[in-house]
N, C-alpha and C. Protein backbone atom coordinates (compact mmCIF):
# COMPACT_ATOMS: atom_id res chain seq x y z
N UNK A 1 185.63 156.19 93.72
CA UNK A 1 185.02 157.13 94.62
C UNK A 1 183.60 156.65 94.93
N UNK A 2 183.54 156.64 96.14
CA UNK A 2 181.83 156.15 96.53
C UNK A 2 180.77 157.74 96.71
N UNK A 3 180.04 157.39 96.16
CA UNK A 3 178.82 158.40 96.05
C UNK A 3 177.80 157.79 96.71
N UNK A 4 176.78 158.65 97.06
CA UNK A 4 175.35 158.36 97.55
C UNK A 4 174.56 157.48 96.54
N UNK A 5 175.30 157.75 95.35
CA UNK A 5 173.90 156.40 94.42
C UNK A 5 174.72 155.26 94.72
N UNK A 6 176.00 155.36 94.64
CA UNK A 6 176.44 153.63 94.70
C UNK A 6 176.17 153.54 95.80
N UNK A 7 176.03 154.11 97.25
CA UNK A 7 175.64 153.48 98.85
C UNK A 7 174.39 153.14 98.42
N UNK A 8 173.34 153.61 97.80
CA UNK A 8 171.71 153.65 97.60
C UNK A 8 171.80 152.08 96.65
N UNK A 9 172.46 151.69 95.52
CA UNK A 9 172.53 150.95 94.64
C UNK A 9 172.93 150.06 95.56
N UNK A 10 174.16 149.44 96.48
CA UNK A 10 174.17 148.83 97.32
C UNK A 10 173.26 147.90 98.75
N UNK A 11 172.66 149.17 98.58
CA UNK A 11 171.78 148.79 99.94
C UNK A 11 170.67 148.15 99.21
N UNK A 12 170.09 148.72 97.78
CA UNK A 12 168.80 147.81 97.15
C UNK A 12 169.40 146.96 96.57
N UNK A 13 170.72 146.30 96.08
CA UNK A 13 171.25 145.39 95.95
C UNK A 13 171.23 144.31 97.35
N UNK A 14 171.45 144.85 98.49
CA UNK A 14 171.36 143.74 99.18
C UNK A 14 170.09 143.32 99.74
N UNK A 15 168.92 144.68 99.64
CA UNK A 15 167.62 144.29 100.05
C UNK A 15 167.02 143.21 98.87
N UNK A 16 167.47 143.58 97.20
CA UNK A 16 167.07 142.26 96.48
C UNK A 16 167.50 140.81 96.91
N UNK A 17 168.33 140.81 97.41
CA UNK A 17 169.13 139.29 97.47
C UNK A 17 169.05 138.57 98.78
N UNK A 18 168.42 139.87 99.74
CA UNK A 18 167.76 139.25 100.79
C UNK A 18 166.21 138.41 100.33
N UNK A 19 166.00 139.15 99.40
CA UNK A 19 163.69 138.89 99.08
C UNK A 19 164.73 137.48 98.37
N UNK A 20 165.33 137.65 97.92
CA UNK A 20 165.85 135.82 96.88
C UNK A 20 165.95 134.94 98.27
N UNK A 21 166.68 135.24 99.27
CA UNK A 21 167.05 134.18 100.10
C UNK A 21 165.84 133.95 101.02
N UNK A 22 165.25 134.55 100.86
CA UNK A 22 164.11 134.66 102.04
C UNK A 22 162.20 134.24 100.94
N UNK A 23 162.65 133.85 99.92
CA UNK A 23 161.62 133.15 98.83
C UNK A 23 160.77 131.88 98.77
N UNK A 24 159.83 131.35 98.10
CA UNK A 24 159.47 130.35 98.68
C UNK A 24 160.56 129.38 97.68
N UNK A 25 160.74 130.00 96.26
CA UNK A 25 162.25 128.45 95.64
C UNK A 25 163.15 128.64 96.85
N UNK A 26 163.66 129.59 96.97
CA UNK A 26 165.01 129.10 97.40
C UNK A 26 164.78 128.78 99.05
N UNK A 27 163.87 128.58 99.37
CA UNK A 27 163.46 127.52 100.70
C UNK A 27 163.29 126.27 100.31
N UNK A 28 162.55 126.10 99.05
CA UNK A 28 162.36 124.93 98.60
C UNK A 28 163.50 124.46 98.08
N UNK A 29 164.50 124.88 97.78
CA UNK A 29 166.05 124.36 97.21
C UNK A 29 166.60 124.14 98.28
N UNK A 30 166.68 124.84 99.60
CA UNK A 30 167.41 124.64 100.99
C UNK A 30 167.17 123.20 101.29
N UNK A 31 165.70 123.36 101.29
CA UNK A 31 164.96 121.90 102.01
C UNK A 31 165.34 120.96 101.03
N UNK A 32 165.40 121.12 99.71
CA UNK A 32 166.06 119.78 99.00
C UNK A 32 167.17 119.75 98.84
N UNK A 33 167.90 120.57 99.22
CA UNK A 33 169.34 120.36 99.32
C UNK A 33 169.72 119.49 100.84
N UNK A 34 169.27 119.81 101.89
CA UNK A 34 169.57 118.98 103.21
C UNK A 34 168.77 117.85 102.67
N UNK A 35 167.65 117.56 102.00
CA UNK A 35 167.11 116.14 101.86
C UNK A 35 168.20 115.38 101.17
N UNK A 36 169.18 116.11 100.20
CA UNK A 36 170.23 115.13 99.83
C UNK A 36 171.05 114.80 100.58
N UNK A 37 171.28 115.95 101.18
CA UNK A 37 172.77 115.73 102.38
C UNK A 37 172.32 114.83 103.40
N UNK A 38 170.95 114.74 103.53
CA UNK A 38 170.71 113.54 104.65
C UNK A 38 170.35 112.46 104.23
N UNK A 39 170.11 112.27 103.27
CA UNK A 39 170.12 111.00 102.56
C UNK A 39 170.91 109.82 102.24
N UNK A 40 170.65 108.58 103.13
CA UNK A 40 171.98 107.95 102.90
C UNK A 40 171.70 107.10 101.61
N UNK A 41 170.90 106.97 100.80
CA UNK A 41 170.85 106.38 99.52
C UNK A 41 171.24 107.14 98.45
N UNK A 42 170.49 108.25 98.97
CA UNK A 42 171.23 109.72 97.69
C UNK A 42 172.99 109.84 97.60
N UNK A 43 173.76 109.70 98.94
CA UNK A 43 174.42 110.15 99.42
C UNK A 43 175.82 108.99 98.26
N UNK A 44 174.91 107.53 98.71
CA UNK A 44 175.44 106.13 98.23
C UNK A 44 175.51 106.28 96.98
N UNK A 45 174.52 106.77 96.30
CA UNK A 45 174.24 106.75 94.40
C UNK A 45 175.88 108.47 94.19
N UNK A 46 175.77 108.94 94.92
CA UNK A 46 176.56 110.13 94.57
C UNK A 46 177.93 109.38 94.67
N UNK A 47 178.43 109.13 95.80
CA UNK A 47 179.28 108.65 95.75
C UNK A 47 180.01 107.32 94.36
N UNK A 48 178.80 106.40 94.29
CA UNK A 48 179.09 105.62 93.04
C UNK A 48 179.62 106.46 91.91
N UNK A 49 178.63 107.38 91.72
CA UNK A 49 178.90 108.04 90.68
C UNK A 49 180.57 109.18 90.36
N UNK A 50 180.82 109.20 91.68
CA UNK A 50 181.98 110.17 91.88
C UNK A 50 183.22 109.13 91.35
N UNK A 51 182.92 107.54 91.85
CA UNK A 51 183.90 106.88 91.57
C UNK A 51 184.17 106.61 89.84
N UNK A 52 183.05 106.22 89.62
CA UNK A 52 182.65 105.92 88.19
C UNK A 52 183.13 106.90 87.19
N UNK A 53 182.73 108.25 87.67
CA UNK A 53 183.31 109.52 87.27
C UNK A 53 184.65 109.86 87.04
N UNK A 54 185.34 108.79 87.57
CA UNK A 54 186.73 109.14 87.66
C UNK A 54 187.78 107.86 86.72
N UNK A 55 186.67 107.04 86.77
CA UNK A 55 187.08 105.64 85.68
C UNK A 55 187.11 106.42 84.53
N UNK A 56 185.88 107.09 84.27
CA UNK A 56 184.98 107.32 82.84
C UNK A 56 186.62 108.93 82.51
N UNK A 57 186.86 110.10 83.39
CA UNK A 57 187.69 110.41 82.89
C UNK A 57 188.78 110.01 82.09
N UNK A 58 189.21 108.99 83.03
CA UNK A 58 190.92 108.05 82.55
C UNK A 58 190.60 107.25 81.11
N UNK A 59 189.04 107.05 80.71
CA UNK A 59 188.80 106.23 79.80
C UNK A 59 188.83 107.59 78.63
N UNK A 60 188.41 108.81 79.01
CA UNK A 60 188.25 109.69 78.17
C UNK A 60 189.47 110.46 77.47
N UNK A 61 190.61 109.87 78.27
CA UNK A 61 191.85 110.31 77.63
C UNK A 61 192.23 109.68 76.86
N UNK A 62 192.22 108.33 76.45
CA UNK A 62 192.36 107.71 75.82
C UNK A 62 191.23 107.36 74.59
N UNK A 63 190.07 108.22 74.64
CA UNK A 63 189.13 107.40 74.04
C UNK A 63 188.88 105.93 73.36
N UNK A 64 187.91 105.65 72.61
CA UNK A 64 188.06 104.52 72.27
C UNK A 64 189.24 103.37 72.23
N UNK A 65 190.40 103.73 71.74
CA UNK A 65 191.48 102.77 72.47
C UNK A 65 191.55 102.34 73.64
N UNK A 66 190.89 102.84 74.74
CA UNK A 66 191.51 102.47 76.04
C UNK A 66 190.64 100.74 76.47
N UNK A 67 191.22 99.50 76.76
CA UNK A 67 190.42 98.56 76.94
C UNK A 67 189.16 98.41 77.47
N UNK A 68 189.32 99.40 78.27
CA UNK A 68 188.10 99.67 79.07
C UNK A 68 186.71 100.44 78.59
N UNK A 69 187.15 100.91 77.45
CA UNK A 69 186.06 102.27 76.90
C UNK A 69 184.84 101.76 77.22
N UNK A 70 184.19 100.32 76.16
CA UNK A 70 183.21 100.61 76.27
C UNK A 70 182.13 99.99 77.59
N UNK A 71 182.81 99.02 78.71
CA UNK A 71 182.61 99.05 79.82
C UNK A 71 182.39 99.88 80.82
N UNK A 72 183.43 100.65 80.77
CA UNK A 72 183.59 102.14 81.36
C UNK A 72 182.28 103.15 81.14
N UNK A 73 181.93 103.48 79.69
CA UNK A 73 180.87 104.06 79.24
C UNK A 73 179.65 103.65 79.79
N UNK A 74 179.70 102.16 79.48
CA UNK A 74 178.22 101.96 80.04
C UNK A 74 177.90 102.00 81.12
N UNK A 75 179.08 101.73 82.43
CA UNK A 75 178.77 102.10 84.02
C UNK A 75 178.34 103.38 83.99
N UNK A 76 179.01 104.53 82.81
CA UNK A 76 178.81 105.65 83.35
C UNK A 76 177.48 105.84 83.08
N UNK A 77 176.52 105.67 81.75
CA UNK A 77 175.07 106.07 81.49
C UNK A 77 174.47 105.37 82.38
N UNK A 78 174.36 104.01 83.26
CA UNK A 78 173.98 103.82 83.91
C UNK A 78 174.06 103.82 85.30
N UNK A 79 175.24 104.59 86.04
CA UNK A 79 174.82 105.13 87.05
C UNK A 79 174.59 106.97 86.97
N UNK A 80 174.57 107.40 85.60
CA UNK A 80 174.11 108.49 85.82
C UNK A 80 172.11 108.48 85.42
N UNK A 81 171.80 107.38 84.53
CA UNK A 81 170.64 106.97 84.92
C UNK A 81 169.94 107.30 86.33
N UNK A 82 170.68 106.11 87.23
CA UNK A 82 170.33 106.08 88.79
C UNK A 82 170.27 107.42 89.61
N UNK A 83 171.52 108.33 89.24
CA UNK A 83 171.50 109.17 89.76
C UNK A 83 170.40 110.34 89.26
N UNK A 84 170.03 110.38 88.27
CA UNK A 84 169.03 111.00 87.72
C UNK A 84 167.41 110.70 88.03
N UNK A 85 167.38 109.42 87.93
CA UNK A 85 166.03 108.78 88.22
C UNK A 85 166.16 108.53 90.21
N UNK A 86 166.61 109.21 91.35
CA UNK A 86 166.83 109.00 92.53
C UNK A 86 165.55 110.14 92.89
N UNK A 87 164.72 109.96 93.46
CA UNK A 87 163.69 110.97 94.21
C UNK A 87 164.12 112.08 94.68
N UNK A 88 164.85 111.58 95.60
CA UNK A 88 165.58 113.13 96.40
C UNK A 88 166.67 113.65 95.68
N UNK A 89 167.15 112.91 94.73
CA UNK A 89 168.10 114.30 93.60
C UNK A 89 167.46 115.05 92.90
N UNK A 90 166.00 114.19 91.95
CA UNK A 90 165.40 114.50 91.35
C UNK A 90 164.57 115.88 91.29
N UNK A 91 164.05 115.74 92.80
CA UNK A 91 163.41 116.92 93.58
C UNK A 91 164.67 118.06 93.89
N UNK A 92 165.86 117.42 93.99
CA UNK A 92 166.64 118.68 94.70
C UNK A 92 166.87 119.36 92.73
N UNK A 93 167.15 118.72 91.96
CA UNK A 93 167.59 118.78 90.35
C UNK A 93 166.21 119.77 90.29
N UNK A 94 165.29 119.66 90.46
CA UNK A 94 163.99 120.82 89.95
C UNK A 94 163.96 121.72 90.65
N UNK A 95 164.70 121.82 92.11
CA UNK A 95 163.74 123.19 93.00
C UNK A 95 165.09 123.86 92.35
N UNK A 96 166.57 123.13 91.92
CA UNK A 96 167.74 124.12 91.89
C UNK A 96 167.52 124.91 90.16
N UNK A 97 166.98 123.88 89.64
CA UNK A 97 166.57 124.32 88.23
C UNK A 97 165.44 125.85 88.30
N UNK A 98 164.55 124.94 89.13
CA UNK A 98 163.75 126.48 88.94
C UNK A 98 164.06 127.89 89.77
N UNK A 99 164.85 127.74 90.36
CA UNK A 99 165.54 128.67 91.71
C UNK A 99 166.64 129.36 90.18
N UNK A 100 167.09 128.82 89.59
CA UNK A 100 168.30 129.04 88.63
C UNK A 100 167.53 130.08 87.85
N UNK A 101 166.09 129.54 86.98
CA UNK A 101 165.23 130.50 85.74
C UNK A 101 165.27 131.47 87.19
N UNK A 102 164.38 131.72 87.74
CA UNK A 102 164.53 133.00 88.61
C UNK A 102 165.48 133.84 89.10
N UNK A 103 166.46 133.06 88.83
CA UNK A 103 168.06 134.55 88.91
C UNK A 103 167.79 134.92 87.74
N UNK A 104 167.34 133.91 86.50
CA UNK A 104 167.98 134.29 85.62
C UNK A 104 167.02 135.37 85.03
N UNK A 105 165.92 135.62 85.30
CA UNK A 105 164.61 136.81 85.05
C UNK A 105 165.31 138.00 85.51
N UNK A 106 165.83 137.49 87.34
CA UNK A 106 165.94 138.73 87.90
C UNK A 106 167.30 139.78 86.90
N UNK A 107 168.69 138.70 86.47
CA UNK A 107 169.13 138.58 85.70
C UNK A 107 168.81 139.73 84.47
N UNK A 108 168.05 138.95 83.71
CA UNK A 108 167.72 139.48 82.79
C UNK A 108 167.17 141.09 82.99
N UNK A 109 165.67 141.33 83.97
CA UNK A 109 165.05 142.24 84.37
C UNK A 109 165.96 143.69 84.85
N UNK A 110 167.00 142.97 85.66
CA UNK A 110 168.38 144.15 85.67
C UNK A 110 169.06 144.43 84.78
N UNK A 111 169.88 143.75 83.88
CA UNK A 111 170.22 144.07 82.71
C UNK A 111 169.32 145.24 81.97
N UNK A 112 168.09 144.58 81.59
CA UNK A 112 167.34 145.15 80.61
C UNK A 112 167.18 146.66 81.20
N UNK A 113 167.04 146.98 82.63
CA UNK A 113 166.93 148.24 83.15
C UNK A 113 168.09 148.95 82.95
N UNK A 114 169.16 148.39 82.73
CA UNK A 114 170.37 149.34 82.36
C UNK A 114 170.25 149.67 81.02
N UNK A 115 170.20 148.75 80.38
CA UNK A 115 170.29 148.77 78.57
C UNK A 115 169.79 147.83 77.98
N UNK A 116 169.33 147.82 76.91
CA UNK A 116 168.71 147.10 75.92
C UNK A 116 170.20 145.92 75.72
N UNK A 117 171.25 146.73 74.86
CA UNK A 117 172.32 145.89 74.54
C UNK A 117 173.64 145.09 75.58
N UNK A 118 172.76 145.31 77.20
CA UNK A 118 173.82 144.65 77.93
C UNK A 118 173.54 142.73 78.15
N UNK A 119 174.86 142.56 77.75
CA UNK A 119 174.15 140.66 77.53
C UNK A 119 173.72 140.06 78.76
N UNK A 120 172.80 139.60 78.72
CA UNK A 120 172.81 138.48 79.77
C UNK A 120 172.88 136.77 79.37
N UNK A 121 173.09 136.13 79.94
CA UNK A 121 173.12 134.45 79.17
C UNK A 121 171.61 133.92 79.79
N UNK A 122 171.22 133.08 78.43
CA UNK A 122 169.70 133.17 78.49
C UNK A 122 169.37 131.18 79.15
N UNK A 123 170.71 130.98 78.60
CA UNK A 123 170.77 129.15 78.97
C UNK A 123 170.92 128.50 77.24
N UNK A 124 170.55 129.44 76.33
CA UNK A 124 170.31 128.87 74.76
C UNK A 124 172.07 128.74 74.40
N UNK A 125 172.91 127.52 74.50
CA UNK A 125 174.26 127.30 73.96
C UNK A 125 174.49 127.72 72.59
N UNK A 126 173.42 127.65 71.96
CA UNK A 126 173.93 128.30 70.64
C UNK A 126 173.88 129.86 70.53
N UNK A 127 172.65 130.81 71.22
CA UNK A 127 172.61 132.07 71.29
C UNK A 127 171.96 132.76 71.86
N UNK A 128 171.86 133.59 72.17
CA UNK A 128 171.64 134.30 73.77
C UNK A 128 170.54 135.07 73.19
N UNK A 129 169.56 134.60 73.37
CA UNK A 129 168.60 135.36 72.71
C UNK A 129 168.06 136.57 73.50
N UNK A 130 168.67 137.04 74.58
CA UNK A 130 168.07 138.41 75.17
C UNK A 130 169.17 139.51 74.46
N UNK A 131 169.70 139.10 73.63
CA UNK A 131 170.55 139.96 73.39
C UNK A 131 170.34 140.93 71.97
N UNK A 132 169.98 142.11 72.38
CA UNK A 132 169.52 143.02 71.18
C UNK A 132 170.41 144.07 70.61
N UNK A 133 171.43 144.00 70.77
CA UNK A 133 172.38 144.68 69.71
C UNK A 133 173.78 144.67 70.40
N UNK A 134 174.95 144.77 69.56
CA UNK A 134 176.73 144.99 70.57
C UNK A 134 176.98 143.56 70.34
N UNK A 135 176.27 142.56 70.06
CA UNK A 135 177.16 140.90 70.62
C UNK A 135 178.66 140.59 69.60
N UNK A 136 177.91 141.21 68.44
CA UNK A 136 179.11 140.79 67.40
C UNK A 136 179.28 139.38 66.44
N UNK A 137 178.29 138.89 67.38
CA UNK A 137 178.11 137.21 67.13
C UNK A 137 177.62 136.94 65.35
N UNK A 138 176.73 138.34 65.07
CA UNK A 138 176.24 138.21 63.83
C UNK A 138 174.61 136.97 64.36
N UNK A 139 173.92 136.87 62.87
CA UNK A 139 173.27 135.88 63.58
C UNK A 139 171.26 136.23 64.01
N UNK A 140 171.00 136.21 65.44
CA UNK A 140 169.37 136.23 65.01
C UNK A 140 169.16 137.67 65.65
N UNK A 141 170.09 138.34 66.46
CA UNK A 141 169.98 139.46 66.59
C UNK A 141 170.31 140.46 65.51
N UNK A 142 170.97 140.23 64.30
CA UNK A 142 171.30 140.89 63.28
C UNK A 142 172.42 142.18 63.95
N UNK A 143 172.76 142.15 65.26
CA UNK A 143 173.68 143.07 65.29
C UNK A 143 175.47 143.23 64.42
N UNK A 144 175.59 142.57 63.83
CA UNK A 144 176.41 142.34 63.24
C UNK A 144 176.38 141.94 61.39
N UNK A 145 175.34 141.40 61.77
CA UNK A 145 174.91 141.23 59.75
C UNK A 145 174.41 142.41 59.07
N UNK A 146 173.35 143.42 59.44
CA UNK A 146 172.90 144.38 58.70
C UNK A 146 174.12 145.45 59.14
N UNK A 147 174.14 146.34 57.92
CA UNK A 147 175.14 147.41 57.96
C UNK A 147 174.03 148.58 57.57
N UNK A 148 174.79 149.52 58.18
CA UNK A 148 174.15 150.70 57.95
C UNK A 148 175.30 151.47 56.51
N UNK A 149 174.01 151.75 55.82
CA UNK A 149 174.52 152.74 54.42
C UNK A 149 174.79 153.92 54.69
C-alpha cells in the first residue's frame, strides 16, 4: 500500500541521488571515465589485459600443473602493473574510488538514521565495523560474544 510518507520518502530519495549526480566527484568520475573511453592507449592496455585475463583464467584451473602457469602469471602481474601505473586509468581508479567512500558515508549516514543495528558494508573484508549490534558475527562489535545474565 502506498502512503504519503513512502511518496515523501521517494521524492527525497530521488532529490538525494539527483545532489550525487549533479556533484563535483561524480563529474569528476564522468570526465575520467570518457578520458578512458577516449583513450586509445588506455583503451590498448585494457584490451591486453582482457586477453591476458583470459590466459591467466585457463591457467587458474589447472593451477600450478598447467605448462603455462608460471609464464601465464607473470604476463598477468605485469600487464596488470601497466594497467595500474596508466595515467588515465589511474585518475579514472581515484575519482571512482573516491565517488565510491561517498556513497558509502551517504550509505552509512542513512542507515545510521534508521538504526544503530542496520548493517552497512564499511569496505573492511574481515568486519564491518559500522556495525553495532544484530550481526551475529561475534567478534569487535561484541554482539554476539557478551550474554546477558
Amino acid at each position: 500500500m502506498v502512503t504519503m510518507e513512502s511518496v515523501s520518502l521517494l521524492d527525497e530519495a530521488e532529490q538525494l541521488a539527483d545532489m550525487l549526480t549533479h556533484s563535483e566527484l561524480y563529474e569528476k568520475y564522468m570526465i575520467c571515465r570518457n578520458h578512458v573511453a577516449a583513450s586509445s592507449s588506455a583503451q590498448q592496455v585494457i584490451r591486453k589485459f582482457k586477453i591476458i585475463r583470459e590466459k591467466y583464467n585457463e591457467v587458474q584451473r589447472f593451477g600450478r600443473y598447467h605448462p603455462d602457469f608460471k609464464k601465464v602469471i607473470r604476463q598477468m602481474m605485469d600487464v596488470k602493473r601497466e594497467v595500474d601505473l596508466h595515467p588515465v586509468i589511474a585518475d579514472y581508479k581515484h575519482a571512482e574510488k573516491e565517488l565510491d567512500d561517498l556513497l558509502g558515508q551517504v550509505s552509512l549516514e542513512l542507515a545510521r538514521s534508521v538504526s544503530k543495528s542496520v548493517k552497512v558494508p564499511t569496505g573492511d573484508p574481515f568486519f564491518d565495523r559500522a556495525c553495532n549490534a544484530g550481526c551475529g558475527a561475534g567478534g569487535k562489535c561484541k554482539c554476539r560474544t557478551t550474554r546477558s545474565a
